[in-house]
C-alpha atoms as a PDB file:
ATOM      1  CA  UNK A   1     134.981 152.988  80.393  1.00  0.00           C
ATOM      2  CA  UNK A   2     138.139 155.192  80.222  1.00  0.00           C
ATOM      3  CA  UNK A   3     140.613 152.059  79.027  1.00  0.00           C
ATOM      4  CA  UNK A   4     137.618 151.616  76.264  1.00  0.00           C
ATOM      5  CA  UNK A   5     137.828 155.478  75.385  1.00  0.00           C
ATOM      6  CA  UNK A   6     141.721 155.518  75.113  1.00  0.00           C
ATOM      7  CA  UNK A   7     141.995 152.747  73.080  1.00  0.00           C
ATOM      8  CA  UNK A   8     139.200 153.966  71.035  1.00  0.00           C
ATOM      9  CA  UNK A   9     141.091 157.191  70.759  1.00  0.00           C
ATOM     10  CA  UNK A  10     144.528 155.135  70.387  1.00  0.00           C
ATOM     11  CA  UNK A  11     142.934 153.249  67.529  1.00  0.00           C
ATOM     12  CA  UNK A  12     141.411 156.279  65.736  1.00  0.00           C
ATOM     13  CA  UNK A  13     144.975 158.010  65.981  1.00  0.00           C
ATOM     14  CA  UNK A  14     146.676 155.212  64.501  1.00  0.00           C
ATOM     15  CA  UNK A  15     144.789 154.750  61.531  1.00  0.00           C
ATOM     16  CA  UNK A  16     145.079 158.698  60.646  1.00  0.00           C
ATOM     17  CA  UNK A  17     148.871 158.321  60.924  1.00  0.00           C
ATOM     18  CA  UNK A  18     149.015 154.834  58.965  1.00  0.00           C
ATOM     19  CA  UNK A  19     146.997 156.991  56.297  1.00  0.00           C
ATOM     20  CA  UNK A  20     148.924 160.063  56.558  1.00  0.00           C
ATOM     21  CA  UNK A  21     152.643 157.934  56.181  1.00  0.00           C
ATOM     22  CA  UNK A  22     151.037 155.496  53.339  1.00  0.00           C
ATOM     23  CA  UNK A  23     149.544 158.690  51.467  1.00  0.00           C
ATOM     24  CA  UNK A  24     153.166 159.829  52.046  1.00  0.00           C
ATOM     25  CA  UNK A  25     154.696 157.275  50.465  1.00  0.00           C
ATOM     26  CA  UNK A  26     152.561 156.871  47.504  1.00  0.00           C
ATOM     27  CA  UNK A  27     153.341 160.637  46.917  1.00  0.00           C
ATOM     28  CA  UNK A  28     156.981 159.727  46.997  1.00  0.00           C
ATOM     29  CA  UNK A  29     156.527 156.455  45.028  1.00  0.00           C
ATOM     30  CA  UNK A  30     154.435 157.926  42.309  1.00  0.00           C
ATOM     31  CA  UNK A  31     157.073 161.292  41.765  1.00  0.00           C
ATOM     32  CA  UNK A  32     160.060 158.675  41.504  1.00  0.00           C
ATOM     33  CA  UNK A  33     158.030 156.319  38.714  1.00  0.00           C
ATOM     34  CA  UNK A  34     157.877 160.269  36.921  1.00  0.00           C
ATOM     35  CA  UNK A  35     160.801 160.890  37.290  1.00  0.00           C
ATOM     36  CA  UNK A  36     162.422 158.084  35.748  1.00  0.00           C
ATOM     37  CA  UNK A  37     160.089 157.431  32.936  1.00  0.00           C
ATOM     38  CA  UNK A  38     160.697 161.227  32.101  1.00  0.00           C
ATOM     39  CA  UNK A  39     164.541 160.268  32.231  1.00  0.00           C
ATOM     40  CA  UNK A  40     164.486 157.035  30.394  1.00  0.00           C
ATOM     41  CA  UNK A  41     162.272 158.886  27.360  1.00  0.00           C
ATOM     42  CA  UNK A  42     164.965 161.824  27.543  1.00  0.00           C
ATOM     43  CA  UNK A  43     167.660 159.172  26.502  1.00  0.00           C
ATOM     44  CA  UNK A  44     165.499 157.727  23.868  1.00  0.00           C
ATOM     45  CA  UNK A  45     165.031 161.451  22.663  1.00  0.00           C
ATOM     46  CA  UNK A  46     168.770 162.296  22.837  1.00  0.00           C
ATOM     47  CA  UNK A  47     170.044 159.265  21.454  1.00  0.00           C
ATOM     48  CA  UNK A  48     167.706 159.629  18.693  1.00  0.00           C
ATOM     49  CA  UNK A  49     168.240 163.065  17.767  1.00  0.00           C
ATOM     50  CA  UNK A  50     171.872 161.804  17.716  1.00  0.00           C
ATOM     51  CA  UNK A  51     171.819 159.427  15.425  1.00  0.00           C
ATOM     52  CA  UNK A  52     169.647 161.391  13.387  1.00  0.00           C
ATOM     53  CA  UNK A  53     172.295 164.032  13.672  1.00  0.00           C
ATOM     54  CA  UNK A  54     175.029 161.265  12.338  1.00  0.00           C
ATOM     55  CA  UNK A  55     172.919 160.145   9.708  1.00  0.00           C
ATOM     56  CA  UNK A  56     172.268 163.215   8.461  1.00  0.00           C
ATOM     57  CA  UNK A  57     176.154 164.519   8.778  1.00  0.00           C
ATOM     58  CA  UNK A  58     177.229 161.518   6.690  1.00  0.00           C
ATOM     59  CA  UNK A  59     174.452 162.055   4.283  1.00  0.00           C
ATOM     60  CA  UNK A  60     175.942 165.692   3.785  1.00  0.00           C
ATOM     61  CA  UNK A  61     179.257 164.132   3.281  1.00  0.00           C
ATOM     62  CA  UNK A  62     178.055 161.626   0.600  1.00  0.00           C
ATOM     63  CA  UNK A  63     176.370 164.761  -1.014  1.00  0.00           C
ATOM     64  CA  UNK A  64     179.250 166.772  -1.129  1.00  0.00           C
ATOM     65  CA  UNK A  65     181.515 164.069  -2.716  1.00  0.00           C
ATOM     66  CA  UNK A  66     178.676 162.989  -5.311  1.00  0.00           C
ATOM     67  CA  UNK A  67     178.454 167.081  -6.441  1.00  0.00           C
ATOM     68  CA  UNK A  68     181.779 167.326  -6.804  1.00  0.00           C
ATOM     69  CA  UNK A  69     182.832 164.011  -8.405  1.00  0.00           C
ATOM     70  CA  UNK A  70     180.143 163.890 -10.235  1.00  0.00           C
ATOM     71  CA  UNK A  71     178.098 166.916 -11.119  1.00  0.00           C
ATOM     72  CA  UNK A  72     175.114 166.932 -12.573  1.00  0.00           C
ATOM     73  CA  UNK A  73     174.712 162.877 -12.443  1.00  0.00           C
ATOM     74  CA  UNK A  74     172.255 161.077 -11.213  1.00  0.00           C
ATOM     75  CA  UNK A  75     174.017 159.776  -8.170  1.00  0.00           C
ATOM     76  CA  UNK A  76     174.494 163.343  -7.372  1.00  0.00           C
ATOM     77  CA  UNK A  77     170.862 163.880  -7.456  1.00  0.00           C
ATOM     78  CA  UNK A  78     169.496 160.985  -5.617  1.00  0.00           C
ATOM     79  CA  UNK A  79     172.108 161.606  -2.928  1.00  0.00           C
ATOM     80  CA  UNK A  80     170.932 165.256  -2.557  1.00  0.00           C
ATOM     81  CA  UNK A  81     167.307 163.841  -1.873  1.00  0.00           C
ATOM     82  CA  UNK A  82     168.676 161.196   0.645  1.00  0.00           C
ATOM     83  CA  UNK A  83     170.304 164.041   2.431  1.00  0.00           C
ATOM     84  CA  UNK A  84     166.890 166.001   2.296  1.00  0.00           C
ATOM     85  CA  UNK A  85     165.263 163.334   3.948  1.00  0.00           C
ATOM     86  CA  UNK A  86     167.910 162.967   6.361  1.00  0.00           C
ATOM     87  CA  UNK A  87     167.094 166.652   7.150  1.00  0.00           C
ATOM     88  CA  UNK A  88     163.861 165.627   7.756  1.00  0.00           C
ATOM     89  CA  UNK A  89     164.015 163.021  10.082  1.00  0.00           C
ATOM     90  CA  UNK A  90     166.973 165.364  12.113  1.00  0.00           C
ATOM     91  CA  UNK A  91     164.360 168.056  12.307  1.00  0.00           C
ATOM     92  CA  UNK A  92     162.045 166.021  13.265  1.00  0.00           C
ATOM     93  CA  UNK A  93     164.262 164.632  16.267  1.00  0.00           C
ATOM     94  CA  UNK A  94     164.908 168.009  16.990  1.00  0.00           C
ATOM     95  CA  UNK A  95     161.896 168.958  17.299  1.00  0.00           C
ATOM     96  CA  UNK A  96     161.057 165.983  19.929  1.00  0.00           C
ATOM     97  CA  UNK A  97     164.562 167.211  21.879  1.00  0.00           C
ATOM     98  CA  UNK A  98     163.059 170.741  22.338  1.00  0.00           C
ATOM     99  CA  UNK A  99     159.898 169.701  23.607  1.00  0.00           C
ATOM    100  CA  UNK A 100     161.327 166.991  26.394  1.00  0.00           C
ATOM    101  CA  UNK A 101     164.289 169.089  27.277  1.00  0.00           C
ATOM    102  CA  UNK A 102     163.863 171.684  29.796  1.00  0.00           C
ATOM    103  CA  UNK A 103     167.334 172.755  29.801  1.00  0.00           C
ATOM    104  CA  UNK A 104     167.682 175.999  27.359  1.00  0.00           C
ATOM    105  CA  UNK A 105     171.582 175.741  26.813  1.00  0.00           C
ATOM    106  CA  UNK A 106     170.944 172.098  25.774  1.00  0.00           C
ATOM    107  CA  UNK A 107     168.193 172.989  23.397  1.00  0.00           C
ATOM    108  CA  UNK A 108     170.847 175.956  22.151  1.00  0.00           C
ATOM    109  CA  UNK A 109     172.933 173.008  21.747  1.00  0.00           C
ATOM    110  CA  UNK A 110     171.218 170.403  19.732  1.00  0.00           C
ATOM    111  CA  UNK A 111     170.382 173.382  17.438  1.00  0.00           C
ATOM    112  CA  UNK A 112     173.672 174.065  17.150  1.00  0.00           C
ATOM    113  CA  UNK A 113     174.701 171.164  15.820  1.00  0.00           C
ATOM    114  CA  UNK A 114     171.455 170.445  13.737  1.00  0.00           C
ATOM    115  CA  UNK A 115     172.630 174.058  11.589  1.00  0.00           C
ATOM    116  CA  UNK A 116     176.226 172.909  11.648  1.00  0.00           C
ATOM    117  CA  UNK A 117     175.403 169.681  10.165  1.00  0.00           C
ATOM    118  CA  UNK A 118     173.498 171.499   7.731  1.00  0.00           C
ATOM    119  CA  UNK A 119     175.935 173.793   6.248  1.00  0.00           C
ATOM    120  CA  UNK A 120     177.801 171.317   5.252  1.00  0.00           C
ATOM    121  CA  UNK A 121     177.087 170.819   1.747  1.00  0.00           C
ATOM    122  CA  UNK A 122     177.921 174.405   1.237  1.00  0.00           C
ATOM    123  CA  UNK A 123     181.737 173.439   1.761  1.00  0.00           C
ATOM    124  CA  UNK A 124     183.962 175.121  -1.662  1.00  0.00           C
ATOM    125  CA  UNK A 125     186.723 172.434  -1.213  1.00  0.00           C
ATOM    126  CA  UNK A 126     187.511 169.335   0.591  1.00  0.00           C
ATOM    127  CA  UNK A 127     189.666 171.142   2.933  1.00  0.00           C
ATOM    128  CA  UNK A 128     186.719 173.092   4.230  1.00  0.00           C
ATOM    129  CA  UNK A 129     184.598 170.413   3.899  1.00  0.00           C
ATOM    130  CA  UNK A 130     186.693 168.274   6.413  1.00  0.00           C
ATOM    131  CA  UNK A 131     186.391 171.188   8.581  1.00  0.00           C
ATOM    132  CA  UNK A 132     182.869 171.698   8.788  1.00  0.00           C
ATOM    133  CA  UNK A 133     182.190 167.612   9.274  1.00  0.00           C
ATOM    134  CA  UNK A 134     184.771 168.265  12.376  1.00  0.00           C
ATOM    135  CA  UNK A 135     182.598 171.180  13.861  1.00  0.00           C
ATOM    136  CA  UNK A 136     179.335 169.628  13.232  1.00  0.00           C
ATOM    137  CA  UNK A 137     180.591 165.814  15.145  1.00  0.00           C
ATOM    138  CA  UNK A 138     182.270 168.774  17.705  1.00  0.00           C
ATOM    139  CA  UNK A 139     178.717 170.351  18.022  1.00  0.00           C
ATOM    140  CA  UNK A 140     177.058 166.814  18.599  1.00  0.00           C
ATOM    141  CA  UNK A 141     179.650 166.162  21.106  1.00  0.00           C
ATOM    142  CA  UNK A 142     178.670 169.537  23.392  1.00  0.00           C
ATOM    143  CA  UNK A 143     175.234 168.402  23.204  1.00  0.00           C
ATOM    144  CA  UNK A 144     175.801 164.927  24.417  1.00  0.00           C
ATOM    145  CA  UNK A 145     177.983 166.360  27.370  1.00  0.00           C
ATOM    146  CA  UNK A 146     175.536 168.688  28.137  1.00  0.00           C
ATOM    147  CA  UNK A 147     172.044 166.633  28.082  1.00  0.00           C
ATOM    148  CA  UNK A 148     174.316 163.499  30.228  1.00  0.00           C
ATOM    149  CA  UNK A 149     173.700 165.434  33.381  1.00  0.00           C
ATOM    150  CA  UNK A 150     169.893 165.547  32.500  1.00  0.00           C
ATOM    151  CA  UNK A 151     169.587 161.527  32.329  1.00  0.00           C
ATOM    152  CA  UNK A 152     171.664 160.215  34.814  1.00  0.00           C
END
């Protein structure tokens, strides 16, 4: 009667640990599956708000040379509406990289370089014009260094 009572006991022990460890491991399973969706949609995010970024900076470049080659034309005015709708869809990505990132230097960061980028078309001369494309690819660049940590 006592071997029947341990091993009843044994058994009963066994199967709370089995559950305990399992439930365990599903905990830990489960967290790492979050973890790396939440990473793999961050580098969708920051590569799109990237190339939105790039897209938009080039669209600010077309619409600076189209004002000032050709004022007034209608080249000129369709590429200022390209480069408002490239504004749009930067925003837009922008928006998506402040609501996945929970880093608030990084979201500093892609702001940064979303207002640099916009400036642009605001450049008097060629000279400065050059300049502000440089500090708006430079912005992009310090967000890219500083959201890598965040999906690696």
């Amino acid at each position: 009667m006592d071997a029947a009572l341990i091993a009843v006991v044994g058994t009963l022990l066994g199967v709370v640990a089995t559950h305990w460890f399992q439930g365990r491991a599903a905990e830990r399973t489960a967290s790492l599956a979050r973890t790396e969706q939440l990473r793999q949609e961050r580098i969708a995010t920051y590569s799109a708000f990237a190339g939105a970024v790039v897209d938009y900076r080039q669209s600010q470049n077309d619409r600076w040379f189209k004002a000032h080659l050709e004022p007034g034309s209608e080249e000129a005015e369709r590429s200022r509406h390209a480069s408002y709708q490239q504004r749009t869809a930067a925003r837009q990505a922008l928006f998506r990289v402040q609501l996945m990132c929970d880093d608030p230097r990084t979201r500093r960061l892609a702001e940064a370089a979303f207002e640099t980028t916009h400036c642009m078309h605001e450049a008097t001369d060629d000279a400065e014009r050059t300049l502000r494309s440089d500090e708006a690819k430079e912005a992009l660049a310090r967000f890219i260094e500083a959201a890598a940590p965040g999906v690696r």
